[in-house]
Protein backbone atom coordinates (compact mmCIF):
# COMPACT_ATOMS: atom_id res chain seq x y z
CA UNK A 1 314.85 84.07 -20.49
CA UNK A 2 316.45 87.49 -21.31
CA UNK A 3 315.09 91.10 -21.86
CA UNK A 4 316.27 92.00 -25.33
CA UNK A 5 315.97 95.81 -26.28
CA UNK A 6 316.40 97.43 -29.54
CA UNK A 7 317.01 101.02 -30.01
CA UNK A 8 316.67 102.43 -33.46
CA UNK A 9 317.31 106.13 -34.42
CA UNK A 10 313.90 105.63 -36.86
CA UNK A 11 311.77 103.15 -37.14
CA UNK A 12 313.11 100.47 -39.95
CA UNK A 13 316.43 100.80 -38.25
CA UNK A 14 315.93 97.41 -36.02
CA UNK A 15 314.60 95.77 -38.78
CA UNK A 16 317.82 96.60 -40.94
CA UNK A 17 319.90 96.09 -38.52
CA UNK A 18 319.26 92.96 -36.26
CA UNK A 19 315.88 91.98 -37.61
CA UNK A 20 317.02 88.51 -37.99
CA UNK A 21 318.13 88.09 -34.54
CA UNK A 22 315.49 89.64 -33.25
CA UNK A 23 312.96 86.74 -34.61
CA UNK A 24 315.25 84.22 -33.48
CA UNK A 25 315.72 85.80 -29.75
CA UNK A 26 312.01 85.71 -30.16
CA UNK A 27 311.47 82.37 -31.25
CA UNK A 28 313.51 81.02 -28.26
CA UNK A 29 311.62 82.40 -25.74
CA UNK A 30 313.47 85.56 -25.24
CA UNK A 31 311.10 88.94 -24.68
CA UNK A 32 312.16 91.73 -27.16
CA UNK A 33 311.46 95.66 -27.05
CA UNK A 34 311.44 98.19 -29.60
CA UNK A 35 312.43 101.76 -28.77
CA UNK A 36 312.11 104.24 -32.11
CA UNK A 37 313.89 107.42 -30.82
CA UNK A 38 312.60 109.92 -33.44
CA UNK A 39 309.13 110.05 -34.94
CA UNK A 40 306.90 111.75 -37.41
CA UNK A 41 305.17 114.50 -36.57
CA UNK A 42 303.25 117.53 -38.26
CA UNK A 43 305.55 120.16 -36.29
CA UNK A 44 308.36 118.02 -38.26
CA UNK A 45 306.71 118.77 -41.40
CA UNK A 46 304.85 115.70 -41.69
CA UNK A 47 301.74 115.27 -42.97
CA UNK A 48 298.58 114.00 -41.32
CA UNK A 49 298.42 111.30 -43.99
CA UNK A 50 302.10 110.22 -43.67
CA UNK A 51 302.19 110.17 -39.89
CA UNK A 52 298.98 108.11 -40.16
CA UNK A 53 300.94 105.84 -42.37
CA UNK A 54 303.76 104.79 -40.58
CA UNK A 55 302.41 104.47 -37.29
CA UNK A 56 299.95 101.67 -39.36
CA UNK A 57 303.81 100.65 -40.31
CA UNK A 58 305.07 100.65 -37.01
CA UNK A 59 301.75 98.71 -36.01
CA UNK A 60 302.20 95.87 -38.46
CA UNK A 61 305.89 95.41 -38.03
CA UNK A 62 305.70 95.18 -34.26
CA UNK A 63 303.09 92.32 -34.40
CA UNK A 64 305.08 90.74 -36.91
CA UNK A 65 307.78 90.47 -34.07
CA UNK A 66 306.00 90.08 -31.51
CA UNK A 67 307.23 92.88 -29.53
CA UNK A 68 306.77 92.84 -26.08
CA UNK A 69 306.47 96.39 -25.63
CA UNK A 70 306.96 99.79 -28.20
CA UNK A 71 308.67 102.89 -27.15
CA UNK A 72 308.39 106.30 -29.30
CA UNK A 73 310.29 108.94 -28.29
CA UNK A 74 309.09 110.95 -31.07
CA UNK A 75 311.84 113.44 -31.55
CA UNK A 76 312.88 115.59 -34.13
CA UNK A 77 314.38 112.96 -36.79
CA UNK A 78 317.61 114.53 -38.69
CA UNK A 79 317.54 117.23 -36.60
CA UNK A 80 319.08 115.59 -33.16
CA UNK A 81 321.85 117.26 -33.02
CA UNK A 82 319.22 120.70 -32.53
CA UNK A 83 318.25 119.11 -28.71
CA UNK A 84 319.85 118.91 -25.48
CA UNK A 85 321.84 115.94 -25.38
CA UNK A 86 320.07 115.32 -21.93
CA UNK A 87 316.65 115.43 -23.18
CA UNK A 88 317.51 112.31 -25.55
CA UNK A 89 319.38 110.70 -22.74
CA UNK A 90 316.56 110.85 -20.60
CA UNK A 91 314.32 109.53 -23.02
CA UNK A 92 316.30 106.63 -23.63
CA UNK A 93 317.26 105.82 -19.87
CA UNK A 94 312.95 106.09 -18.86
CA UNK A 95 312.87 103.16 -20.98
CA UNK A 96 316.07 101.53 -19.93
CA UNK A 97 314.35 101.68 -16.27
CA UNK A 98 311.13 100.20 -17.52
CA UNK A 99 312.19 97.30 -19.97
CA UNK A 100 315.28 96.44 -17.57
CA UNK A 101 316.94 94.38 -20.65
CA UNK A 102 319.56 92.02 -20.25
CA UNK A 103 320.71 92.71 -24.19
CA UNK A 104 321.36 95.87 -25.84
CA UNK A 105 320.97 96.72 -29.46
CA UNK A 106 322.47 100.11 -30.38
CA UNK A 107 323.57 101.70 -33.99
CA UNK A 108 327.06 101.99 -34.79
CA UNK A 109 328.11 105.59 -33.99
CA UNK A 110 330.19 106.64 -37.05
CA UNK A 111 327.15 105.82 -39.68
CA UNK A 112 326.77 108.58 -42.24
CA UNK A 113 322.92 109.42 -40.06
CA UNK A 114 324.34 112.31 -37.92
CA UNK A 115 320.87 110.84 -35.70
CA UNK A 116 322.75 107.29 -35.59
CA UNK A 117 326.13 109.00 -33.92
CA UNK A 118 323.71 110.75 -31.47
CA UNK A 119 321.70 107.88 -30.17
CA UNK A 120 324.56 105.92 -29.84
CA UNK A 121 326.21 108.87 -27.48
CA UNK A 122 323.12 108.93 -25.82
CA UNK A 123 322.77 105.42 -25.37
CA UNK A 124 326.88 105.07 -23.85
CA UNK A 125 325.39 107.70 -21.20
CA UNK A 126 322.04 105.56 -20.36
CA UNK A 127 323.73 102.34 -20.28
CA UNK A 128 326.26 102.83 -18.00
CA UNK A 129 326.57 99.73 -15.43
CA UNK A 130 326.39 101.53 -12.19
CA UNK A 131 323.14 102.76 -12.55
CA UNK A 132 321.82 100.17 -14.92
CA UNK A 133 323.30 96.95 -13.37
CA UNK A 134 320.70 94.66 -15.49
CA UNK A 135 322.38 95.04 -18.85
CA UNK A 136 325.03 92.54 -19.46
CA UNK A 137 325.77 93.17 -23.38
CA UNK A 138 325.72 95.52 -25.60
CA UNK A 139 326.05 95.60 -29.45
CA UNK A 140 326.05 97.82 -32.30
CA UNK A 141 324.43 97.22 -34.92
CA UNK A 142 324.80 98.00 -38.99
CA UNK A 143 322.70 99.57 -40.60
CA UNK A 144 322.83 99.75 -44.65
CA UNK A 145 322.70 102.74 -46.47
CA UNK A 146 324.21 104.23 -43.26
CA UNK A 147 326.91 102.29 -42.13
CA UNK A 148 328.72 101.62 -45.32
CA UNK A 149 328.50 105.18 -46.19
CA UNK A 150 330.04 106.45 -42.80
CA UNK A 151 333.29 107.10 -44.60
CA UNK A 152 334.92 109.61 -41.85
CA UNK A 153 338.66 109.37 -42.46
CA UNK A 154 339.47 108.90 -39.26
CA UNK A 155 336.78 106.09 -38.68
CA UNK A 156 338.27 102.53 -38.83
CA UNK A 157 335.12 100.96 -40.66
CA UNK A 158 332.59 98.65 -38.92
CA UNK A 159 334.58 95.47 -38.15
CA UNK A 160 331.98 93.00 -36.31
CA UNK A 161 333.33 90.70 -33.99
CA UNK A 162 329.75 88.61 -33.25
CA UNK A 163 328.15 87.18 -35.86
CA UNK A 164 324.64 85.61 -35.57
CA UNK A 165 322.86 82.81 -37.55
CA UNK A 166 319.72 84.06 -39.39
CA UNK A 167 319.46 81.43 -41.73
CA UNK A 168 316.05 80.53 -41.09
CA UNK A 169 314.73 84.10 -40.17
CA UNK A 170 316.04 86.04 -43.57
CA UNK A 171 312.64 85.63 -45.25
CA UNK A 172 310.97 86.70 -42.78
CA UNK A 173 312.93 89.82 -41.73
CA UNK A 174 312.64 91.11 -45.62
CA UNK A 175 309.11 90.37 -45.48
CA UNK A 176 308.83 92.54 -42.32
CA UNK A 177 311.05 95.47 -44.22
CA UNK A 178 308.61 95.56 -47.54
CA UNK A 179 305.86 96.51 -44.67
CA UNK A 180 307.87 100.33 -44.76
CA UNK A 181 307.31 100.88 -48.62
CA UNK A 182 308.82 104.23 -48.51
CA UNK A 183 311.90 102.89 -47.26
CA UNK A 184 312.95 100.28 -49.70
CA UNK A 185 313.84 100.08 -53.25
CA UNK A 186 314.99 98.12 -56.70
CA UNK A 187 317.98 97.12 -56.22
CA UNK A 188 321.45 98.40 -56.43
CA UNK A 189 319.19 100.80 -54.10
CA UNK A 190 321.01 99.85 -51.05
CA UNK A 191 317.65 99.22 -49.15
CA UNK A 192 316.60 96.13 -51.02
CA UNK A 193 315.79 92.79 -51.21
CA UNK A 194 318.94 91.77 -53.31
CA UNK A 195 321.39 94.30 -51.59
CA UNK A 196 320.59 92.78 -47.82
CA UNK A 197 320.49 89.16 -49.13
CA UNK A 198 324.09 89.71 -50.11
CA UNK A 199 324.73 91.21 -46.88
CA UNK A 200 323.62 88.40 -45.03
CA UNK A 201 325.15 86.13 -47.41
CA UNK A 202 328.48 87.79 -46.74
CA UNK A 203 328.04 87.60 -42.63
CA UNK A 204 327.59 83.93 -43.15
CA UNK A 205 330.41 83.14 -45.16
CA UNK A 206 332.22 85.04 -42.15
CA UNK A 207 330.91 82.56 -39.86
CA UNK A 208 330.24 79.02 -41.41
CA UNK A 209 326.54 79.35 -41.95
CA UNK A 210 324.14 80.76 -45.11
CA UNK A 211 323.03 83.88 -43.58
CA UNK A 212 323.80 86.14 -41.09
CA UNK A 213 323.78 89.38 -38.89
CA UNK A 214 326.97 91.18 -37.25
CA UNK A 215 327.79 93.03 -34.31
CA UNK A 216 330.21 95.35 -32.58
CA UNK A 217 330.36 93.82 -29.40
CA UNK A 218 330.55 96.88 -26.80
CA UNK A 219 330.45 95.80 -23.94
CA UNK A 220 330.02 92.68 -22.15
CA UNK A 221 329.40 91.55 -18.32
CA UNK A 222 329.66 87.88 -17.37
């Protein structure tokens, strides 16, 4: 069975993104990770109260996967571009070294979350195959609310080219996402119920099945 790492700019991002998949690598027997690259903190201007509160979040979601291990970076969030490129990289690539996965999970780099374009830079760098020879695929993820607003000009649009069966995992996953209240809304908020139903609905009809996630495929080592 495979190592299967997420990374996730903030934490809701895996969830969004590949939640689905996630609880169906886990329910075969694969071993998934969670690495949340930023955090909140009080020299972010957190409260005590609110920091409190989503690491109960991150708590509850992680057992609801059944994460192998967590990772928290806890960097600056929406202010990554502020740090040394290196000091992310090196972040991400301790963890690369310690969860040795098999699968990457990364966000799409030209989402409207300048933190999203940064991870993914960061995670090109500490994924490279020379010095991570363990990693045989790598996929980025959507992420709405941030993908479908990335509307750079020059940016050719998210155009997935894997497409995963989540059919039996979609209740779940939106179950999992009502656990960060502060996150999610009534719908035509993009972060609801409704709003990634017809997402998934949409990824299925792309593939022949009633729900579904989709991926970038980046890279990929047979």
């Amino acid at each position: 069975m495979s190592n299967i790492l997420v990374v996730a700019p903030h934490a809701d991002d895996e969830t969004l993104g590949c939640g689905g998949t996630l609880l169906r690598y886990k329910s075969e027997g694969h071993s998934i990770h969670w690495l949340i690259v930023t955090g909140m903190t009080e020299k972010a201007g957190f409260t005590t109260a609110r920091i409190e509160k989503r690491q109960e979040e991150i708590n509850l979601v992680s057992n609801s996967f059944g994460f192998s291990s967590v990772h928290e970076l806890n960097l600056p969030p929406a202010t990554l571009e502020s740090l040394p490129l290196g000091e992310i990289i090196g972040g991400i690539s301790k963890v690369m070294s310690i969860v040795k996965p098999e699968v990457v999970f990364v966000p799409y780099r030209n989402d409207a979350h300048s933190d999203h374009e940064i991870v993914f830079d960061a995670a090109m760098s500490a994924t490279k195959s020379f010095r991570y020879p363990f990693i045989k695929k790598l996929l980025a993820y959507e992420t709405i609310s941030e993908t479908d607003f990335g509307l750079k000009p020059e940016d050719g649009g998210f155009r997935p080219n894997v497409f995963v069966n989540i059919t039996h995992f979609l209740s779940q996953k939106l179950n999992i996402l009502d656990v960060f209240e502060s996150e999610m809304g009534a719908f035509p908020f993009p972060r609801s119920r409704k709003a990634l139903e017809a997402l998934a609905s949409l990824r299925g009809v792309q593939c022949n099945c009633h729900a579904a996630e989709a991926f970038m495929l980046i890279k990929e080592i047979s």
